[in-house]
C-alpha atoms as a PDB file:
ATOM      1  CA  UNK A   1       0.000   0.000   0.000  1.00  0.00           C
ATOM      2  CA  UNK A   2       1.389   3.378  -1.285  1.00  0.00           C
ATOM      3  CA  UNK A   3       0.901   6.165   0.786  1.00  0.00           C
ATOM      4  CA  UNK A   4      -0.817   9.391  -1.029  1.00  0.00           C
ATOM      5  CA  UNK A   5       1.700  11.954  -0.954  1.00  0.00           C
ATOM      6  CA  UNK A   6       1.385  15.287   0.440  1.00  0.00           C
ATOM      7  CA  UNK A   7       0.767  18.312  -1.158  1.00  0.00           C
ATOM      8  CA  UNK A   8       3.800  20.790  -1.287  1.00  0.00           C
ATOM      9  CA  UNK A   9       3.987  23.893   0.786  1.00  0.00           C
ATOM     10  CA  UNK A  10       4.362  25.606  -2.636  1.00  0.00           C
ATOM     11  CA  UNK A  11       0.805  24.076  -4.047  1.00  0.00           C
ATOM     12  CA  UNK A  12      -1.116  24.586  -0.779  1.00  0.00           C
ATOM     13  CA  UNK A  13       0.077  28.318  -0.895  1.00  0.00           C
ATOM     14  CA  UNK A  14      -0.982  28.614  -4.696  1.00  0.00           C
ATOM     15  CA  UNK A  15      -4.575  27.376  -3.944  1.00  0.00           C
ATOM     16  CA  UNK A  16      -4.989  28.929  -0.466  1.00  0.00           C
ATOM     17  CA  UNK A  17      -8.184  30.760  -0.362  1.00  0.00           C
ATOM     18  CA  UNK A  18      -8.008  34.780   0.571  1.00  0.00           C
ATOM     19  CA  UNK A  19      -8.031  34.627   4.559  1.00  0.00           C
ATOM     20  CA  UNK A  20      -9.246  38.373   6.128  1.00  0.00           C
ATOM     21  CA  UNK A  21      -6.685  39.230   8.816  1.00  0.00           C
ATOM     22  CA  UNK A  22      -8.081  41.498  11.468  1.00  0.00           C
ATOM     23  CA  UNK A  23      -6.362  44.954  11.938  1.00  0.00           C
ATOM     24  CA  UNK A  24      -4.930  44.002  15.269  1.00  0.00           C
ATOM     25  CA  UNK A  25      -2.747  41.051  12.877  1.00  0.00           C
ATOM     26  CA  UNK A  26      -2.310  43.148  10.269  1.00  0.00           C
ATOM     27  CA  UNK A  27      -0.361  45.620  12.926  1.00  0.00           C
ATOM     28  CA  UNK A  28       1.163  43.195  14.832  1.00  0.00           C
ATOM     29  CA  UNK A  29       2.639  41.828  11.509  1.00  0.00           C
ATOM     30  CA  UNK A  30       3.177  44.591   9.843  1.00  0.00           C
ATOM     31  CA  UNK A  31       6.845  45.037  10.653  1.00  0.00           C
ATOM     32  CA  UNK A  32       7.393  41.403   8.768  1.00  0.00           C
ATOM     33  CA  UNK A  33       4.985  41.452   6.367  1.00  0.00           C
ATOM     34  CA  UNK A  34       5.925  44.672   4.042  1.00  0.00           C
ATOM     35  CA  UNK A  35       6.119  44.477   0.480  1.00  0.00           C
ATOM     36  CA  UNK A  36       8.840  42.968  -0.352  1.00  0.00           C
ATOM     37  CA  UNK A  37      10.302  42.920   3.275  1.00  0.00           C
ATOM     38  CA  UNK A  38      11.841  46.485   2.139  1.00  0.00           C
ATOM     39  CA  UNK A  39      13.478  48.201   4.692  1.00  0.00           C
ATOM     40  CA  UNK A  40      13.883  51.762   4.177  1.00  0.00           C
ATOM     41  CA  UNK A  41      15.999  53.766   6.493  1.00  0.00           C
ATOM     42  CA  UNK A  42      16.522  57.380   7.411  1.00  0.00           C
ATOM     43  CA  UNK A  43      19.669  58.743   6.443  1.00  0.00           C
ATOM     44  CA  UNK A  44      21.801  61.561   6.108  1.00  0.00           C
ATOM     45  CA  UNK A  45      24.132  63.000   3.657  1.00  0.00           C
ATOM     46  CA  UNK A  46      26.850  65.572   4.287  1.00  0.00           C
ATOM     47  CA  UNK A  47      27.493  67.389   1.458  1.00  0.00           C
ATOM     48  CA  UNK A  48      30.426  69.862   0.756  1.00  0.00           C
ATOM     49  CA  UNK A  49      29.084  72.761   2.469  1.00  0.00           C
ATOM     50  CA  UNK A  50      28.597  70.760   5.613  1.00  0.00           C
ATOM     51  CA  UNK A  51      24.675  71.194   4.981  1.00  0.00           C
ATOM     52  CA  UNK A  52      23.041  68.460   6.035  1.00  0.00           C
ATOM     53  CA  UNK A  53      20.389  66.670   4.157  1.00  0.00           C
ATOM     54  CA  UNK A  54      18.194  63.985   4.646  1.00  0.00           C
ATOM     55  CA  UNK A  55      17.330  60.940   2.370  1.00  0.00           C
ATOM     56  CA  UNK A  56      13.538  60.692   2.097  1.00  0.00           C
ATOM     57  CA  UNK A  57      11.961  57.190   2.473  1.00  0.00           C
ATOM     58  CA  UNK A  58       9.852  57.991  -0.730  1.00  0.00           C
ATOM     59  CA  UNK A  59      13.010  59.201  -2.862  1.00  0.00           C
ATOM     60  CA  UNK A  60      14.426  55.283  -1.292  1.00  0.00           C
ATOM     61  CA  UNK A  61      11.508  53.777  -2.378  1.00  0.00           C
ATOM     62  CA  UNK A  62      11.003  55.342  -6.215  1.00  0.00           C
ATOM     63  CA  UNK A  63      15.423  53.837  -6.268  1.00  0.00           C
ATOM     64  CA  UNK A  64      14.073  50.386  -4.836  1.00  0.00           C
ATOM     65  CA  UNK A  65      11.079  49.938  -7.850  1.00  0.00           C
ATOM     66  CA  UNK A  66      13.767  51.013 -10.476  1.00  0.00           C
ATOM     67  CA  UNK A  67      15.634  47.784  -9.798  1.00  0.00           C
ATOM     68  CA  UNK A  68      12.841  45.490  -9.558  1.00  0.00           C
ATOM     69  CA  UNK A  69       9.624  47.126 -11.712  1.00  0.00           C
ATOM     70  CA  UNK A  70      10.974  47.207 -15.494  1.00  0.00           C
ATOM     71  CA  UNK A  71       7.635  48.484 -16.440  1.00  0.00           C
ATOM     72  CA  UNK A  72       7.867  50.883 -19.287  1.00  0.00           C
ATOM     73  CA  UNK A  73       4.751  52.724 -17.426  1.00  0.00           C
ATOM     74  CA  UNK A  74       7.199  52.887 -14.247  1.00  0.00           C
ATOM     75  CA  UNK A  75      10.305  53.740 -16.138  1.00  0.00           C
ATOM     76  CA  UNK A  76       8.243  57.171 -17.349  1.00  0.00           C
ATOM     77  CA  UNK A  77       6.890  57.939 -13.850  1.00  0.00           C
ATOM     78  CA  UNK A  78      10.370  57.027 -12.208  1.00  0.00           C
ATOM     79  CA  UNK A  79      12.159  59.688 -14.242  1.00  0.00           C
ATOM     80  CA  UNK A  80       9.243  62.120 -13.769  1.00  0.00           C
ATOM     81  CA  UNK A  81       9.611  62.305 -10.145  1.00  0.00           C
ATOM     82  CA  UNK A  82      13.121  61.258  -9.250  1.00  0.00           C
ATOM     83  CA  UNK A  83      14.225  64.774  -9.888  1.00  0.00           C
ATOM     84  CA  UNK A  84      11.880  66.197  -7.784  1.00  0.00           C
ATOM     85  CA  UNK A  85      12.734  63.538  -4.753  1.00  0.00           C
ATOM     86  CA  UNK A  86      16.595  63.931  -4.325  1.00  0.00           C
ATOM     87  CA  UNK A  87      16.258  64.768  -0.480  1.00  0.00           C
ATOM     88  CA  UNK A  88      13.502  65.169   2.024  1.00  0.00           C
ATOM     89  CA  UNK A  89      14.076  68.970   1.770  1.00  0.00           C
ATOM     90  CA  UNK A  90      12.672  68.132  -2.016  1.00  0.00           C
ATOM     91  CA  UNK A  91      10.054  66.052  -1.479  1.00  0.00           C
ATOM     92  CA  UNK A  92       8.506  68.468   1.013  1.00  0.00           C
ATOM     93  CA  UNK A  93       9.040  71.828  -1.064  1.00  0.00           C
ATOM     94  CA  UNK A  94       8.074  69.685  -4.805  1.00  0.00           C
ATOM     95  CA  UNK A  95       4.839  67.549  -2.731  1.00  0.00           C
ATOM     96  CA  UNK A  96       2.071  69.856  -5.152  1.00  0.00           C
ATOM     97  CA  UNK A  97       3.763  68.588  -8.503  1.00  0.00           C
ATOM     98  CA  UNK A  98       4.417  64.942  -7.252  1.00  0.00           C
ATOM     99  CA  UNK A  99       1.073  63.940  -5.838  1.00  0.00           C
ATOM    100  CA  UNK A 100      -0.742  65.073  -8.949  1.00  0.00           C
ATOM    101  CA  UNK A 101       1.738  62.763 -11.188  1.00  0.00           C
ATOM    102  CA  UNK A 102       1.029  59.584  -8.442  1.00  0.00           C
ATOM    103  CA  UNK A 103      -2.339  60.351  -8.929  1.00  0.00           C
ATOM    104  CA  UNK A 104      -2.962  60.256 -12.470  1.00  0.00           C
ATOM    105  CA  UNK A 105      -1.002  57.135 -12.154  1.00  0.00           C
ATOM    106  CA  UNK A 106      -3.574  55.267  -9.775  1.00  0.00           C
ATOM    107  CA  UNK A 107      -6.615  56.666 -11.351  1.00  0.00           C
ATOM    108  CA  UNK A 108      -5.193  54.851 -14.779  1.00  0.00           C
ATOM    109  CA  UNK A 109      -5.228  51.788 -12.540  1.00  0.00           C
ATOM    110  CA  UNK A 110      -2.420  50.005 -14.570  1.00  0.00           C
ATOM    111  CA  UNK A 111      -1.959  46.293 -13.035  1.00  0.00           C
ATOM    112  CA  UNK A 112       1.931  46.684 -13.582  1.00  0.00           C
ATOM    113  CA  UNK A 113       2.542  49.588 -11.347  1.00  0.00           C
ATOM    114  CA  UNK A 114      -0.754  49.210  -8.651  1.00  0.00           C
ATOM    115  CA  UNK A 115       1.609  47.346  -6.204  1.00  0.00           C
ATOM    116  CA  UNK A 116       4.373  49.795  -6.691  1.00  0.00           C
ATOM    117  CA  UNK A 117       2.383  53.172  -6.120  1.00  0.00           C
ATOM    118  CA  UNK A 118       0.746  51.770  -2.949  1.00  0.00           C
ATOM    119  CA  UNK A 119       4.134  51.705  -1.857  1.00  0.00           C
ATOM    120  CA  UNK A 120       5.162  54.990  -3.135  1.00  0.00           C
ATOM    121  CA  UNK A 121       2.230  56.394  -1.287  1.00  0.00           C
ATOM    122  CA  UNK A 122       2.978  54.931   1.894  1.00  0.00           C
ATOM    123  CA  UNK A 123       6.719  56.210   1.716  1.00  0.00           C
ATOM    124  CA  UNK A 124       5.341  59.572   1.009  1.00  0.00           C
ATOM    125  CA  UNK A 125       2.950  59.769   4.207  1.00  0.00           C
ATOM    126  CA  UNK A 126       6.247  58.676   6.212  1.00  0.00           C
ATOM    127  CA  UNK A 127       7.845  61.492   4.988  1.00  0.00           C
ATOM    128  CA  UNK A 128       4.905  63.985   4.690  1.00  0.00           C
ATOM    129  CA  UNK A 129       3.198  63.346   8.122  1.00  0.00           C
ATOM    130  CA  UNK A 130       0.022  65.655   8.139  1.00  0.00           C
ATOM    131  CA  UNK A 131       0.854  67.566   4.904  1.00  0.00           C
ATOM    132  CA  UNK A 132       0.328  64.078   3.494  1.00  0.00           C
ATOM    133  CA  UNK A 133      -3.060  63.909   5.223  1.00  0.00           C
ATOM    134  CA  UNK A 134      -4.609  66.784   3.673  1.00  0.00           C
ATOM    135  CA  UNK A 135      -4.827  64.925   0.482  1.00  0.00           C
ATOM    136  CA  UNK A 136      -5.204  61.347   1.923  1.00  0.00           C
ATOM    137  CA  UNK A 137      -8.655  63.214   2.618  1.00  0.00           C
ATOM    138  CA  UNK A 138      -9.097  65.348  -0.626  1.00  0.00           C
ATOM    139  CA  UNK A 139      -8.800  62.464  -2.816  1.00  0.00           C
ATOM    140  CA  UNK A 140      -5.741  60.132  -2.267  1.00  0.00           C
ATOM    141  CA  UNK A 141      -8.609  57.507  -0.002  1.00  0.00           C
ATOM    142  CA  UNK A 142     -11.149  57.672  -2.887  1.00  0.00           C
ATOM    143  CA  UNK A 143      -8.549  56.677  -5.500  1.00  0.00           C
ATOM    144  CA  UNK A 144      -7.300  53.706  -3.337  1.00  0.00           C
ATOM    145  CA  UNK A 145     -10.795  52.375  -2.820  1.00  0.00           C
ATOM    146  CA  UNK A 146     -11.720  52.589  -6.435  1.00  0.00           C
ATOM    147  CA  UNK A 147      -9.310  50.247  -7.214  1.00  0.00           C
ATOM    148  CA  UNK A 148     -11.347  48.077  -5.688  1.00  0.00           C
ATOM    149  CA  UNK A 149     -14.405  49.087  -6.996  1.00  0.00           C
ATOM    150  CA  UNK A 150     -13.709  49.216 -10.588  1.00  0.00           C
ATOM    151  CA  UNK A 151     -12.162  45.613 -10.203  1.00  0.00           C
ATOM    152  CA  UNK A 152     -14.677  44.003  -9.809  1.00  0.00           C
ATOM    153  CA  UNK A 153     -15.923  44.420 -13.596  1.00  0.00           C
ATOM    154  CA  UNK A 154     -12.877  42.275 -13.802  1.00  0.00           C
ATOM    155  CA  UNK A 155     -14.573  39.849 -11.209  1.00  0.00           C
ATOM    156  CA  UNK A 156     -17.857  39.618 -12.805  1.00  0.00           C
ATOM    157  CA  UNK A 157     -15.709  38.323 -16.430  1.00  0.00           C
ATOM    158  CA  UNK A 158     -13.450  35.673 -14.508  1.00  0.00           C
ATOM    159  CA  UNK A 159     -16.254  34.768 -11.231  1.00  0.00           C
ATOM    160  CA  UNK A 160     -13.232  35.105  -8.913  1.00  0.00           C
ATOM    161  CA  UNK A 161     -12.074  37.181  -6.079  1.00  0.00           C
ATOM    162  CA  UNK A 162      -8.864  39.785  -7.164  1.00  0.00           C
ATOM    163  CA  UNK A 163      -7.278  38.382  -3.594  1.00  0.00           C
ATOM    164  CA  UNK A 164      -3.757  39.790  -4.709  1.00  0.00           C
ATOM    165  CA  UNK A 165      -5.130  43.227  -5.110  1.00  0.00           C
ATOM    166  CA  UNK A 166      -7.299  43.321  -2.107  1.00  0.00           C
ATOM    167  CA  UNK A 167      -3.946  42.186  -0.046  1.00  0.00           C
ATOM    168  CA  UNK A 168      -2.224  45.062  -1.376  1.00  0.00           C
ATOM    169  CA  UNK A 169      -5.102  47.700  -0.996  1.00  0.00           C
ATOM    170  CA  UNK A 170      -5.237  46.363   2.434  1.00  0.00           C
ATOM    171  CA  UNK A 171      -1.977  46.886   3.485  1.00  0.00           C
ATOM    172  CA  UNK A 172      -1.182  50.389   1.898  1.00  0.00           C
ATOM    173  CA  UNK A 173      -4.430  51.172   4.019  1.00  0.00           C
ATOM    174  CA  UNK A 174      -2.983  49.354   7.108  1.00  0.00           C
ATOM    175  CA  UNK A 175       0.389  51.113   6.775  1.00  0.00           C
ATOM    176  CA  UNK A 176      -1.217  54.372   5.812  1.00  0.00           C
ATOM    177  CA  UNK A 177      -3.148  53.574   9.484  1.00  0.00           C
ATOM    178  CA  UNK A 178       0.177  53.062  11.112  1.00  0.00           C
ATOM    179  CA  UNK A 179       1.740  56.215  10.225  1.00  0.00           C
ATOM    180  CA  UNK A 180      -1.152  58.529  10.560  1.00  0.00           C
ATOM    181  CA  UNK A 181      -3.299  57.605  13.426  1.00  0.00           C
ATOM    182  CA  UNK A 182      -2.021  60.290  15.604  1.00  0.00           C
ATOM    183  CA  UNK A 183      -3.394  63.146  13.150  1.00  0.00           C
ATOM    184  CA  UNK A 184      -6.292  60.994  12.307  1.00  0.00           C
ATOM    185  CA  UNK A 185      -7.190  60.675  16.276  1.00  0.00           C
ATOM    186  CA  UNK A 186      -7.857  64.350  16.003  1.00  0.00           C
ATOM    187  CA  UNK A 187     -10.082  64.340  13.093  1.00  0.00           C
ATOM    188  CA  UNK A 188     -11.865  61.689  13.781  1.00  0.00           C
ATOM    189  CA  UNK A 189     -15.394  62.802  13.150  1.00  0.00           C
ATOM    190  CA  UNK A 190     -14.550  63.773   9.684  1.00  0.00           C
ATOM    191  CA  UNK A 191     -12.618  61.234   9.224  1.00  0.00           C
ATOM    192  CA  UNK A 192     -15.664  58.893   9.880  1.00  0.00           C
ATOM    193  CA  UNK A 193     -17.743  60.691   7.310  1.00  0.00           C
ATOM    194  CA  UNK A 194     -15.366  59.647   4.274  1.00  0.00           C
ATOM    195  CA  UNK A 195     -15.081  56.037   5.787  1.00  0.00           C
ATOM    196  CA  UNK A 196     -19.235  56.180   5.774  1.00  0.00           C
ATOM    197  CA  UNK A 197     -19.139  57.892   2.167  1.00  0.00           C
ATOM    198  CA  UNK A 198     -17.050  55.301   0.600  1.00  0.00           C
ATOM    199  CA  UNK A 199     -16.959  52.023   3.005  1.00  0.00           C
ATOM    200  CA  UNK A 200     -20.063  51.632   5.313  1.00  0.00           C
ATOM    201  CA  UNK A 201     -23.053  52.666   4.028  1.00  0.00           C
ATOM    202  CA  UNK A 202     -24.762  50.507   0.922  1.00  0.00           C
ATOM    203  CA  UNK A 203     -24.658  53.332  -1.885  1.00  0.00           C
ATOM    204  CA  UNK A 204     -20.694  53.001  -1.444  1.00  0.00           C
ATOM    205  CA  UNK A 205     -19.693  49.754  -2.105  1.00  0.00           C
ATOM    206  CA  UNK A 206     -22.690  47.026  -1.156  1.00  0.00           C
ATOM    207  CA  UNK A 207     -23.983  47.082  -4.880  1.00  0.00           C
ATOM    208  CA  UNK A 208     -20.406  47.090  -6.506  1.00  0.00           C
ATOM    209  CA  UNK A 209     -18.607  45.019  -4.360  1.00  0.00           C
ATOM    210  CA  UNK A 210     -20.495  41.905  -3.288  1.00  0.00           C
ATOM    211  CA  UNK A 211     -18.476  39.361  -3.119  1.00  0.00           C
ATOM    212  CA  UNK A 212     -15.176  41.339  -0.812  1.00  0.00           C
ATOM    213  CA  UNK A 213     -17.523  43.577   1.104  1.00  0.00           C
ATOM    214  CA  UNK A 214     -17.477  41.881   4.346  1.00  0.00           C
ATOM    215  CA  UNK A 215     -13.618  42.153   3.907  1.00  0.00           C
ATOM    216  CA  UNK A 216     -13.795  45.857   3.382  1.00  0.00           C
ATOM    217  CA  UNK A 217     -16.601  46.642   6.122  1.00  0.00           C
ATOM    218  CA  UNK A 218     -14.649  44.784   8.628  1.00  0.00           C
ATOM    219  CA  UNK A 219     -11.631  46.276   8.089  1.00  0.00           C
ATOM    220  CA  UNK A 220     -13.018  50.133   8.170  1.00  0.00           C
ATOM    221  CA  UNK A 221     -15.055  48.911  11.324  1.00  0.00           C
ATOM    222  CA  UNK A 222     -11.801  47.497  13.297  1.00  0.00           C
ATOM    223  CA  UNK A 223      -9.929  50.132  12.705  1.00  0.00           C
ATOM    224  CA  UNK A 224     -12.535  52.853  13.842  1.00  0.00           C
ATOM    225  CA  UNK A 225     -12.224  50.733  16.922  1.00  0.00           C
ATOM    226  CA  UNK A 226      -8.864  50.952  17.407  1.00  0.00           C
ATOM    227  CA  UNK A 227      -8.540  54.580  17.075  1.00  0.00           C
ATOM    228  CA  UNK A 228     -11.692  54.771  19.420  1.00  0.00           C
ATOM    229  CA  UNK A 229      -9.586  52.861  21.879  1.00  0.00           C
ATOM    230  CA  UNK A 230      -7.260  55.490  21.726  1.00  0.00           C
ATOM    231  CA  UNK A 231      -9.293  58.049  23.052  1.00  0.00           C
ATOM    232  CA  UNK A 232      -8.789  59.776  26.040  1.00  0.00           C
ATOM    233  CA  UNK A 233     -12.373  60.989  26.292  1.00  0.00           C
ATOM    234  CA  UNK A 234     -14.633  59.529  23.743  1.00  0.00           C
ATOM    235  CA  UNK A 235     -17.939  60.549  24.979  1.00  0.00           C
ATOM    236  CA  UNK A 236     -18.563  63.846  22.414  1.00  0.00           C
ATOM    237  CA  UNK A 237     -17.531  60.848  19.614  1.00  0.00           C
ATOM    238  CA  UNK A 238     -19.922  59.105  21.048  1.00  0.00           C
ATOM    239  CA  UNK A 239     -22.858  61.714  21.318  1.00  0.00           C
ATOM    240  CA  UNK A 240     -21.921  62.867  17.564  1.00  0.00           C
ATOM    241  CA  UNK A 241     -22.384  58.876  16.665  1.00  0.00           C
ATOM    242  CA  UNK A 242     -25.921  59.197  18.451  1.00  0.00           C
ATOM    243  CA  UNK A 243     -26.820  62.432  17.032  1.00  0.00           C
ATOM    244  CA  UNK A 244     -26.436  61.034  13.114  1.00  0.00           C
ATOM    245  CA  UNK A 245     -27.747  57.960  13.720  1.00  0.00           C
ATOM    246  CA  UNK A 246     -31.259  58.632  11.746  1.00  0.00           C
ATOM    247  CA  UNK A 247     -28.714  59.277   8.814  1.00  0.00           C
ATOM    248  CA  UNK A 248     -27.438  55.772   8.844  1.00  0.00           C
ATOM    249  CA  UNK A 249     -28.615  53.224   6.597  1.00  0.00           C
ATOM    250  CA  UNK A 250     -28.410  49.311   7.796  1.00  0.00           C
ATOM    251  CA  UNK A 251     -25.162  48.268   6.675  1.00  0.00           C
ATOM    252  CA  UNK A 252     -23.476  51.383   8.300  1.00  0.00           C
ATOM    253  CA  UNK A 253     -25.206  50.426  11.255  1.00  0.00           C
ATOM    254  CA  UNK A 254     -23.854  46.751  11.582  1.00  0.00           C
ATOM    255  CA  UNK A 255     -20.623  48.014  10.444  1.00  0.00           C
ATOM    256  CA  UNK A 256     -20.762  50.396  13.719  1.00  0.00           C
ATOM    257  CA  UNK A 257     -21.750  47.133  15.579  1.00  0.00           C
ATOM    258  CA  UNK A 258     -18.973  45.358  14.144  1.00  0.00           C
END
């Protein structure tokens, strides 16, 4: 009698269904699970005039893609905004003219440079803190989640689930999280209007995205919890919660319960 051999590690990971990780495992993996495993340190250059000046994590990032994304879409937007990226110093002063180029990038939604703009856009929040914010709410969130949204045309043609590009959308959103939560803690009631707009209520996503919803609900809903478990004193949260409540719609309301 033979015995029936195993599957490989290699063919069990090929044919493992998508499995939703909480936000409490996506943070506590975070530092292991990056793209790549990149790590991208903060350094600094001394130049002739003794002036010091600072390597940005998104100028590290744009050098890391050139080796690895041969793309001629990346190749165009690499040497578009690698002269604008040299230092820090650059990508702060030259922020207007590169998040218009990253953007215009996402919204064409090219599948051979998604993975590598999440990443770009993460790198840039590191280095633009709450400068960075003020477009995460403008526009930069919307893009993000219609990546999701428009792929599911995609889904409808092959009756699958896009699980490589909801694990990416999910952890530019997760590291996004990470770096931002402070300035997020303090906006937190607009902030919850945009996650409503776009994540909770069923004229965002409940008609487009049927089949990852659940994913996408729970993962707005845990990580309203963990910033509301950051709160000092969450009662006016809580009363503004109360006071819109006649403005929610079912699914926002079980995503709240969530």
């Amino acid at each position: 009698m033979t015995k029936k051999p195993k599957n490989s590690k290699k063919d069990g990971q090929e044919h493992r269904p998508f499995r939703y990780q909480t936000l409490h495992e996506r943070l506590n993996n975070i530092n292991i699970n990056v793209v790549h495993r990149i790590r991208y340190h903060d350094t600094v250059n001394i130049v002739d005039n003794q002036d010091l000046i600072r390597t940005s994590y998104f100028y590290q990032s744009l050098e890391h893609w050139s080796t690895l994304n041969f793309s001629e879409v990346y190749t165009k937007l690499h040497n578009q905004l690698r002269p604008l990226a040299n230092s820090l110093e650059q990508v702060v002063y030259n922020r207007e003219k590169i998040l218009p180029l990253l953007r215009q990038s996402l919204i064409e939604q090219n599948p051979l440079i998604i993975e590598t703009l999440l990443d770009l856009i993460v790198q840039l929040a590191r280095d633009l803190q709450s400068d960075f914010y003020i477009y995460y709410k403008q526009y930069l969130f919307a893009d993000i989640i219609n990546l999701l949204i428009n792929s599911k045309k995609i889904q409808q043609q092959q009756h699958e689930i896009n699980t490589q590009l909801l694990e990416q959308v999910f952890q530019c959103l997760t590291y996004l999280f990470k770096h931002l939560w402070r300035i997020m803690l303090k906006d937190l009631a607009d902030l919850y209007e945009l996650y409503s707009k776009y994540l909770f209520s069923s004229s965002s996503l409940t008609n487009t995205l049927t089949t990852n919803y659940e994913y996408i609900r729970s993962f707005a809903a845990e990580s309203f919890a963990y910033l509301l478990r950051k709160i000092e004193n969450y009662q006016s949260f809580i009363d503004y919660l109360f006071d819109r409540k006649q403005q929610c719609d079912e699914n926002e309301l079980e995503s709240l319960a969530l």
